[in-house]
N, C-alpha and C. Protein backbone atom coordinates (compact mmCIF):
# COMPACT_ATOMS: atom_id res chain seq x y z
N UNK A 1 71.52 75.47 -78.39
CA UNK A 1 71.48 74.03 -78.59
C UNK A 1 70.28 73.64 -79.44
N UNK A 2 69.06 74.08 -79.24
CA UNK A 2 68.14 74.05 -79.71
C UNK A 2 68.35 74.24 -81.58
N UNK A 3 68.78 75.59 -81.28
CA UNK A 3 69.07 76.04 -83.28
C UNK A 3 69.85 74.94 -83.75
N UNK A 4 71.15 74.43 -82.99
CA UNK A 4 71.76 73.42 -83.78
C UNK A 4 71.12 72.06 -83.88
N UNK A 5 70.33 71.60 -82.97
CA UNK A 5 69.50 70.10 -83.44
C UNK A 5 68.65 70.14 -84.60
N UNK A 6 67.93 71.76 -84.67
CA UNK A 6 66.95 71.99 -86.08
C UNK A 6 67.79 71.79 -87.23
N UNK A 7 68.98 72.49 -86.82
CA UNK A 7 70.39 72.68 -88.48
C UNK A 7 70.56 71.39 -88.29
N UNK A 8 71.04 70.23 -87.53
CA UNK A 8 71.32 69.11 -87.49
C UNK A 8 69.92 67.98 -88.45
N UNK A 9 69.12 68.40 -88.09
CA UNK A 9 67.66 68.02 -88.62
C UNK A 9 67.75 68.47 -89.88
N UNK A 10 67.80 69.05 -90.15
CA UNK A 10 67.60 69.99 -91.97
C UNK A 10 68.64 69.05 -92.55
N UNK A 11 69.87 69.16 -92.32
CA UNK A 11 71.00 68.53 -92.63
C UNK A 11 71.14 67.27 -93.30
N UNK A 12 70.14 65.81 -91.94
CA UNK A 12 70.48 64.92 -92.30
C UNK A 12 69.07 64.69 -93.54
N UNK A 13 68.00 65.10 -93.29
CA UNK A 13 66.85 65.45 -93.89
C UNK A 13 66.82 65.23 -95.50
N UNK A 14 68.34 66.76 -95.48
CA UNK A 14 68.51 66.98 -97.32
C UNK A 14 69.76 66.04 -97.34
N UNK A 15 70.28 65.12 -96.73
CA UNK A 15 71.19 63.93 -96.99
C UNK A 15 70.20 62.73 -97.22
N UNK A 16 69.15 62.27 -96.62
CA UNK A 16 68.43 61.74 -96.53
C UNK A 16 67.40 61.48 -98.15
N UNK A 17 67.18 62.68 -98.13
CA UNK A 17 66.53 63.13 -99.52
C UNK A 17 67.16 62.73 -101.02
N UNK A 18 68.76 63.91 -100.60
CA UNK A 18 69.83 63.56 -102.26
C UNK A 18 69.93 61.49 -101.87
N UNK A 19 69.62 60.82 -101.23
CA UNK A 19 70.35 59.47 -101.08
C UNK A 19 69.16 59.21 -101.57
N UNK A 20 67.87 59.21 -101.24
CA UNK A 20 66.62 58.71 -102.11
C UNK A 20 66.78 59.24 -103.52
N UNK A 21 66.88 60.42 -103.77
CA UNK A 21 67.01 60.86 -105.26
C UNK A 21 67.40 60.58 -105.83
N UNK A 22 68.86 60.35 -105.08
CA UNK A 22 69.74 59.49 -105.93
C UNK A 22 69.44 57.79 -106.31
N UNK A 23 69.25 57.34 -105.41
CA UNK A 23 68.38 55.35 -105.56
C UNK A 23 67.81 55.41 -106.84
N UNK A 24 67.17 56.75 -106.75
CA UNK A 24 65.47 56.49 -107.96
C UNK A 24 66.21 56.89 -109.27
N UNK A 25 67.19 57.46 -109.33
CA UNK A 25 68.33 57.50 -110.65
C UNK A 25 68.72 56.16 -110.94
N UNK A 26 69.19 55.78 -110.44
CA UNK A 26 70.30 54.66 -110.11
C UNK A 26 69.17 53.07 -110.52
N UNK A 27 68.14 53.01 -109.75
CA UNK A 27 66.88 52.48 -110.17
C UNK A 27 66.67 52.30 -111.55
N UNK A 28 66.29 53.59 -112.03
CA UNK A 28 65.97 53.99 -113.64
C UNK A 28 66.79 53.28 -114.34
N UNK A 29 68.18 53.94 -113.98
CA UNK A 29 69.27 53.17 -115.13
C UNK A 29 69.20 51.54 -114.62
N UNK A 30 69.73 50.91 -114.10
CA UNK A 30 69.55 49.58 -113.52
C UNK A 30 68.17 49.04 -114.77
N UNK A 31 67.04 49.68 -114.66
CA UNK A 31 65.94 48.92 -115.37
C UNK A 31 66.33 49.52 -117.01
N UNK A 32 67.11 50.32 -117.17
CA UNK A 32 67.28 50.83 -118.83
C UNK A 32 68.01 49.59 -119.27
N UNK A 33 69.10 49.08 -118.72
CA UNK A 33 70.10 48.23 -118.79
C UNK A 33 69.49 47.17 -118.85
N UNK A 34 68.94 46.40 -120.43
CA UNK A 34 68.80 45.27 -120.29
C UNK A 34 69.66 44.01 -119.44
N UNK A 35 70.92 43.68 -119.44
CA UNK A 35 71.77 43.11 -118.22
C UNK A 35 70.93 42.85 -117.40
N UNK A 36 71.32 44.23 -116.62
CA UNK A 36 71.06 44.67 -115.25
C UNK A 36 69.18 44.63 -115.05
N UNK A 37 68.42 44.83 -115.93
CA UNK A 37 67.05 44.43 -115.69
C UNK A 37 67.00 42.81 -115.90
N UNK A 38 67.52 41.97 -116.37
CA UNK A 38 66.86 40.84 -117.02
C UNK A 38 67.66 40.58 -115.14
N UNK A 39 69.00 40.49 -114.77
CA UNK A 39 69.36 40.17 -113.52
C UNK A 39 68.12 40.52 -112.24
N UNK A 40 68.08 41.60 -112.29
CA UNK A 40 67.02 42.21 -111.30
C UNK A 40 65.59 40.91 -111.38
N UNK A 41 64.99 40.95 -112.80
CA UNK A 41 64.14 39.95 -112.83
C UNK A 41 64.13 38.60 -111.99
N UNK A 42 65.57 38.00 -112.76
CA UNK A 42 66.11 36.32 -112.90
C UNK A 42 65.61 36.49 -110.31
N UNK A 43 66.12 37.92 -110.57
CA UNK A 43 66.37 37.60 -108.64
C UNK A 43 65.07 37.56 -107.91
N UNK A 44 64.23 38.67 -108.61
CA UNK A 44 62.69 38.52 -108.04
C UNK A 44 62.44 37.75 -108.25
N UNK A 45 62.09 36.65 -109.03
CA UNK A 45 61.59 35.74 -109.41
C UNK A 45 62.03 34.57 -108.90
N UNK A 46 63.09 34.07 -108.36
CA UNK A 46 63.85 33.26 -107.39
C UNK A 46 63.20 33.12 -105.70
N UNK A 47 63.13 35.08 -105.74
CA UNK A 47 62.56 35.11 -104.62
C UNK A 47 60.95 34.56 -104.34
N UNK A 48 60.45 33.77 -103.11
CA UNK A 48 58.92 33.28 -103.46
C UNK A 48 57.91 33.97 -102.99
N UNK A 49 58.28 35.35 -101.69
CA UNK A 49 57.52 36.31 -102.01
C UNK A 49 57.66 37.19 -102.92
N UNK A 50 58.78 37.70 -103.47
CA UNK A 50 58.76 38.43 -104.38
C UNK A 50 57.79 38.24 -105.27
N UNK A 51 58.20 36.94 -105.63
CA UNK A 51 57.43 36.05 -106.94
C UNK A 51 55.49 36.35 -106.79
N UNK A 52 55.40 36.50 -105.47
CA UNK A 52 54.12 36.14 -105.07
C UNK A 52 53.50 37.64 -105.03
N UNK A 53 54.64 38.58 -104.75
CA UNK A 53 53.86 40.07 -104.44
C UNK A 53 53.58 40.41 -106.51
N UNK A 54 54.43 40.01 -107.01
CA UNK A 54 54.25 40.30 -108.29
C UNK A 54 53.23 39.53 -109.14
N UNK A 55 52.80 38.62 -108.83
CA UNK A 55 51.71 38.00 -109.14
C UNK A 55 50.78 38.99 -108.59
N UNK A 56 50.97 38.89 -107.61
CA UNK A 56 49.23 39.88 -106.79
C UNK A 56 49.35 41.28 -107.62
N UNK A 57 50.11 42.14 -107.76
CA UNK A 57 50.31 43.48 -108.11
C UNK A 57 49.93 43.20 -109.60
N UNK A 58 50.26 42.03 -110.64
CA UNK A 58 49.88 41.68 -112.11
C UNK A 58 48.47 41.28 -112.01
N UNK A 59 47.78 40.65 -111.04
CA UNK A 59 46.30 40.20 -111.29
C UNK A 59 45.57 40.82 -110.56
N UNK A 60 45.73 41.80 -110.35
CA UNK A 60 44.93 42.83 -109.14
C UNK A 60 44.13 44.14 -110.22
N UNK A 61 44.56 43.98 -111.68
CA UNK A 61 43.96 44.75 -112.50
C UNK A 61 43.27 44.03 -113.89
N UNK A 62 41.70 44.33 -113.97
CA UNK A 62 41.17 43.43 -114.96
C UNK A 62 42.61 43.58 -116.39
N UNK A 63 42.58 44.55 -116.91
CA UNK A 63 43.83 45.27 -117.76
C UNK A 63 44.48 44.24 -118.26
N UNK A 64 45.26 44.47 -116.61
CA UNK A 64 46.39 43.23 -116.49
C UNK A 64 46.20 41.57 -117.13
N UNK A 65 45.06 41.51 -116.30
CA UNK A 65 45.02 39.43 -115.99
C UNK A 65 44.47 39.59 -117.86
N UNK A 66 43.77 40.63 -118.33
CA UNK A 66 43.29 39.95 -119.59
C UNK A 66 44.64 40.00 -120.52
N UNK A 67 45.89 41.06 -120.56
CA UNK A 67 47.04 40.55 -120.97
C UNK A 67 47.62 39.53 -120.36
N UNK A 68 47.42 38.86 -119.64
CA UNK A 68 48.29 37.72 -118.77
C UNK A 68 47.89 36.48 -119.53
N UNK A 69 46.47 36.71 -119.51
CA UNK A 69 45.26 35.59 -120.48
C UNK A 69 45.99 35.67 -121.75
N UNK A 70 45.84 36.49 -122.38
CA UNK A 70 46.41 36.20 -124.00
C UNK A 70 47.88 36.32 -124.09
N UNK A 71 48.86 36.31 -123.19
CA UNK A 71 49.96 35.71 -123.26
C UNK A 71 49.52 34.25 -123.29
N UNK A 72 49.35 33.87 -122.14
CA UNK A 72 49.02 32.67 -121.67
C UNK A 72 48.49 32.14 -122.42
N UNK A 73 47.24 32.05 -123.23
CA UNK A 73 46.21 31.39 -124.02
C UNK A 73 47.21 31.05 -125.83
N UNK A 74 47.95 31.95 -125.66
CA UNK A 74 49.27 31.79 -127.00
C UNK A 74 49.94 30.30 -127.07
N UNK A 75 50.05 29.64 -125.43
CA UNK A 75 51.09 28.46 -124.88
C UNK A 75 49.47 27.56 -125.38
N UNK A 76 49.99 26.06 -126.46
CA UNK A 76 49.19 25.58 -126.71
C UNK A 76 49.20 24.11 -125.32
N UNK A 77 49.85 24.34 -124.47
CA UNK A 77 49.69 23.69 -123.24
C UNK A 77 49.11 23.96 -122.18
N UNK A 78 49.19 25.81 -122.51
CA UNK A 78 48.28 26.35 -121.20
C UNK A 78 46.96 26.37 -121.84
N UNK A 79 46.88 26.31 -123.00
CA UNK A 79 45.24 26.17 -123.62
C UNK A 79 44.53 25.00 -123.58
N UNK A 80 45.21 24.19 -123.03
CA UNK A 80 44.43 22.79 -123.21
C UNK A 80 44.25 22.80 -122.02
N UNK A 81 45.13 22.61 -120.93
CA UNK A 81 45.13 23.42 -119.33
C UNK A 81 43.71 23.82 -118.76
N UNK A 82 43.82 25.24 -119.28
CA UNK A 82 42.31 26.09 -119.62
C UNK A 82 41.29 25.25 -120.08
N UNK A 83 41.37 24.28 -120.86
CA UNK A 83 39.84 23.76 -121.44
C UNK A 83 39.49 22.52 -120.30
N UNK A 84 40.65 21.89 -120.02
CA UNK A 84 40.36 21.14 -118.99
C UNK A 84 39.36 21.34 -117.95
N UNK A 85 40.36 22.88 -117.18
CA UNK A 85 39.45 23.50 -116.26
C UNK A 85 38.10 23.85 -116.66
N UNK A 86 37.76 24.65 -117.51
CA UNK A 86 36.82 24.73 -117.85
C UNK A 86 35.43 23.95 -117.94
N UNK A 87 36.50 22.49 -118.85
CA UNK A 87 35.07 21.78 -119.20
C UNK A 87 34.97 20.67 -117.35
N UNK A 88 36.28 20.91 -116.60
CA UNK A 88 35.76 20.34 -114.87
C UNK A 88 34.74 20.74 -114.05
N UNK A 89 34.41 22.10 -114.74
CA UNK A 89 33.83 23.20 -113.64
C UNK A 89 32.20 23.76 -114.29
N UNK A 90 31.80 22.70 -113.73
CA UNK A 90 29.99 22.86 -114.17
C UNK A 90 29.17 23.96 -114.98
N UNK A 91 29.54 25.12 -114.22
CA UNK A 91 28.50 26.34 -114.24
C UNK A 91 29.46 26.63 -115.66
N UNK A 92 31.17 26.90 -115.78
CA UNK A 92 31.89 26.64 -117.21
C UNK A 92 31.30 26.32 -117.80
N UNK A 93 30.86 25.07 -117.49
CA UNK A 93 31.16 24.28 -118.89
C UNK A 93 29.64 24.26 -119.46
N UNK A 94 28.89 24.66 -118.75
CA UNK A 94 27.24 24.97 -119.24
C UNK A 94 27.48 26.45 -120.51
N UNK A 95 28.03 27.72 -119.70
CA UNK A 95 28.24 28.73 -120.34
C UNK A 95 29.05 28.04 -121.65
N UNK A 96 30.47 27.15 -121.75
CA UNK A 96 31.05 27.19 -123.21
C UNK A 96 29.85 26.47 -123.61
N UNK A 97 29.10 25.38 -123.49
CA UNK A 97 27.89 24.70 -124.45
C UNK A 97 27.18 25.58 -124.69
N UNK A 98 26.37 26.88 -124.16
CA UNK A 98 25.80 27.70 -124.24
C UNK A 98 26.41 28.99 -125.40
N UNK A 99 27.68 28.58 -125.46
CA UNK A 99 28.31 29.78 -126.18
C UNK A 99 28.94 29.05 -127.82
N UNK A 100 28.58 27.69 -127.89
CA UNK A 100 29.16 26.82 -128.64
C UNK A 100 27.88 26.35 -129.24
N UNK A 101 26.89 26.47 -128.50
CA UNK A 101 25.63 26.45 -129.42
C UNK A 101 24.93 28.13 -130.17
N UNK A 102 25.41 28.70 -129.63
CA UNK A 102 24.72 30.09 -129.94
C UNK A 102 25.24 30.25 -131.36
N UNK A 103 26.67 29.84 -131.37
CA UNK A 103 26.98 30.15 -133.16
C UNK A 103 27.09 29.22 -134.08
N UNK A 104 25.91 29.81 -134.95
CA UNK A 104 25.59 28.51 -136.03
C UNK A 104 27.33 27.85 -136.78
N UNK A 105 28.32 28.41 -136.77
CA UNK A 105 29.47 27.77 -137.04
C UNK A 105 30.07 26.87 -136.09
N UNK A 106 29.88 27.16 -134.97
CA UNK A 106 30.42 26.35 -134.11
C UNK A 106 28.90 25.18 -133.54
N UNK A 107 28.12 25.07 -134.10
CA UNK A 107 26.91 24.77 -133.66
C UNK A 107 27.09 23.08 -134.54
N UNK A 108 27.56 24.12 -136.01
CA UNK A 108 27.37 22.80 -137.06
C UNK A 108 28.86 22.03 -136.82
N UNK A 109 30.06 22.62 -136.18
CA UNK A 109 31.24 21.76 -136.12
C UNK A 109 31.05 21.02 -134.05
N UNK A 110 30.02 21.12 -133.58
CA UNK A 110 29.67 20.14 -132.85
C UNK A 110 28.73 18.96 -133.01
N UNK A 111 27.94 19.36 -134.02
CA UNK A 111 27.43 18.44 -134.93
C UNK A 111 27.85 17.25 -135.66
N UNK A 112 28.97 17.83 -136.77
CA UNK A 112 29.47 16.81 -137.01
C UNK A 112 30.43 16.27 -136.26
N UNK A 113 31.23 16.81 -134.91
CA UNK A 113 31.62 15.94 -134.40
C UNK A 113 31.13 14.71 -133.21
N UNK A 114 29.90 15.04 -133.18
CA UNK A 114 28.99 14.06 -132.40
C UNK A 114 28.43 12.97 -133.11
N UNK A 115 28.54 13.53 -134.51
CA UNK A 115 27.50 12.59 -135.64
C UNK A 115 28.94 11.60 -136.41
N UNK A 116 30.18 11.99 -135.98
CA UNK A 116 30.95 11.75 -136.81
C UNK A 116 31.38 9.76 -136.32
N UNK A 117 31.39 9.99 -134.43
CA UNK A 117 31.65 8.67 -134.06
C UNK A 117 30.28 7.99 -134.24
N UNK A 118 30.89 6.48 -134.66
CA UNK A 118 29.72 5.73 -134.25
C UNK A 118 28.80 5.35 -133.26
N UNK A 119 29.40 5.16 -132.13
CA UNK A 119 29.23 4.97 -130.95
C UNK A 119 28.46 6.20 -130.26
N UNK A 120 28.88 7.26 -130.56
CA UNK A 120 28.13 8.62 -130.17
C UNK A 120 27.04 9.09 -130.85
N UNK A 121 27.24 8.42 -132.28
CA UNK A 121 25.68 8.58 -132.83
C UNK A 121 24.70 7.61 -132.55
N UNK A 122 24.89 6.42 -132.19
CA UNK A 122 23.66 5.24 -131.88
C UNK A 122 23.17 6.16 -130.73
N UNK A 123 24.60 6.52 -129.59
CA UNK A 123 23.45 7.15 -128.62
C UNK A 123 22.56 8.36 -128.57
N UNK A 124 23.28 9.08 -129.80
CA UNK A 124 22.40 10.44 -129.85
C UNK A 124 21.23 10.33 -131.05
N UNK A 125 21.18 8.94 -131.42
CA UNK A 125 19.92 8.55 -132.12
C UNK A 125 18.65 7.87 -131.15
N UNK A 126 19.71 7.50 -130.08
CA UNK A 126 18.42 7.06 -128.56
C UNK A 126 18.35 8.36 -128.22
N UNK A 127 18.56 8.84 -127.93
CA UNK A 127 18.30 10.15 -127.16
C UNK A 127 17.22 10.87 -128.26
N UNK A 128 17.73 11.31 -129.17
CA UNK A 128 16.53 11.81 -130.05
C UNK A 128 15.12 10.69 -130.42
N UNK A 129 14.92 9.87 -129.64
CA UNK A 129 13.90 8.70 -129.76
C UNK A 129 12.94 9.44 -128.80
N UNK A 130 13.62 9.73 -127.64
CA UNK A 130 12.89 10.30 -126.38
C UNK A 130 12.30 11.49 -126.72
N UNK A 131 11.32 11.99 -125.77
CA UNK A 131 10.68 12.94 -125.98
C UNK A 131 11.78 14.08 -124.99
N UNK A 132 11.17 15.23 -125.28
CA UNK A 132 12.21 16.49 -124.86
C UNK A 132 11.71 16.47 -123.44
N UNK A 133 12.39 16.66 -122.39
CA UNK A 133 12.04 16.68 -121.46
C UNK A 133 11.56 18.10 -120.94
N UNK A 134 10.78 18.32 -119.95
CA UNK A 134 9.59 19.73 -119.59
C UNK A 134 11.04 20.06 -119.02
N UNK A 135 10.50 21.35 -119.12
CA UNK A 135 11.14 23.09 -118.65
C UNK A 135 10.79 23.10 -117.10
């Protein structure tokens, strides 16, 4: 009785096995098949954990999120999006002034656009009246 539960064991084991082997075929082709991949997609993506495990598994690698970024940064809606956030978020928006003054090209096209309104130059002609304030 014993020998036959081990043969019974082996048995369902290598049934067990060819049925995985087989999935991960079957898998492959499924994703070769544009169709059948763009379907597979349209369904994860429906799904809202799905949706959510694939987000985590896409931004869980610097790699990744910096291709995600320059997809993203391509959409001239998600770029304005982005600047929003950016210029909302203090310690941001110090670093882009900090990074927008560092290059004399972008230094002189904040220039003239400060010098360009009227209203923004009376005040940045008071301001330059004042003395620099201490460190």
């Amino acid at each position: 009785m014993n020998g036959t539960c081990r043969l019974l064991a082996v048995v369902v084991a290598s049934a067990g096995l060819a049925v995985l082997a087989g999935c991960k075929s079957d898998v492959d082709e499924m994703i070769m098949n544009p169709t059948t991949k763009d379907e597979l997609v349209q369904k994860l993506l429906a799904d809202d954990v799905a949706k959510h495990d694939i987000m985590t598994r896409l931004t869980s690698e610097d790699a990744s999120k910096r291709e995600i970024a320059e997809t993203l940064l391509g959409d001239t809606s998600i770029k304005a999006m982005a600047l929003d956030k950016i210029a909302a978020d203090q310690p941001s928006r110090a670093a882009l002034l900090q990074k927008l003054v560092a290059d004399a090209a972008m230094r002189a096209e904040v220039i003239a656009s400060v010098t360009s309104d009227e209203a923004t130059r009376k005040e940045l002609q008071e301001i330059l009246k004042k003395p620099l304030p201490k460190k």
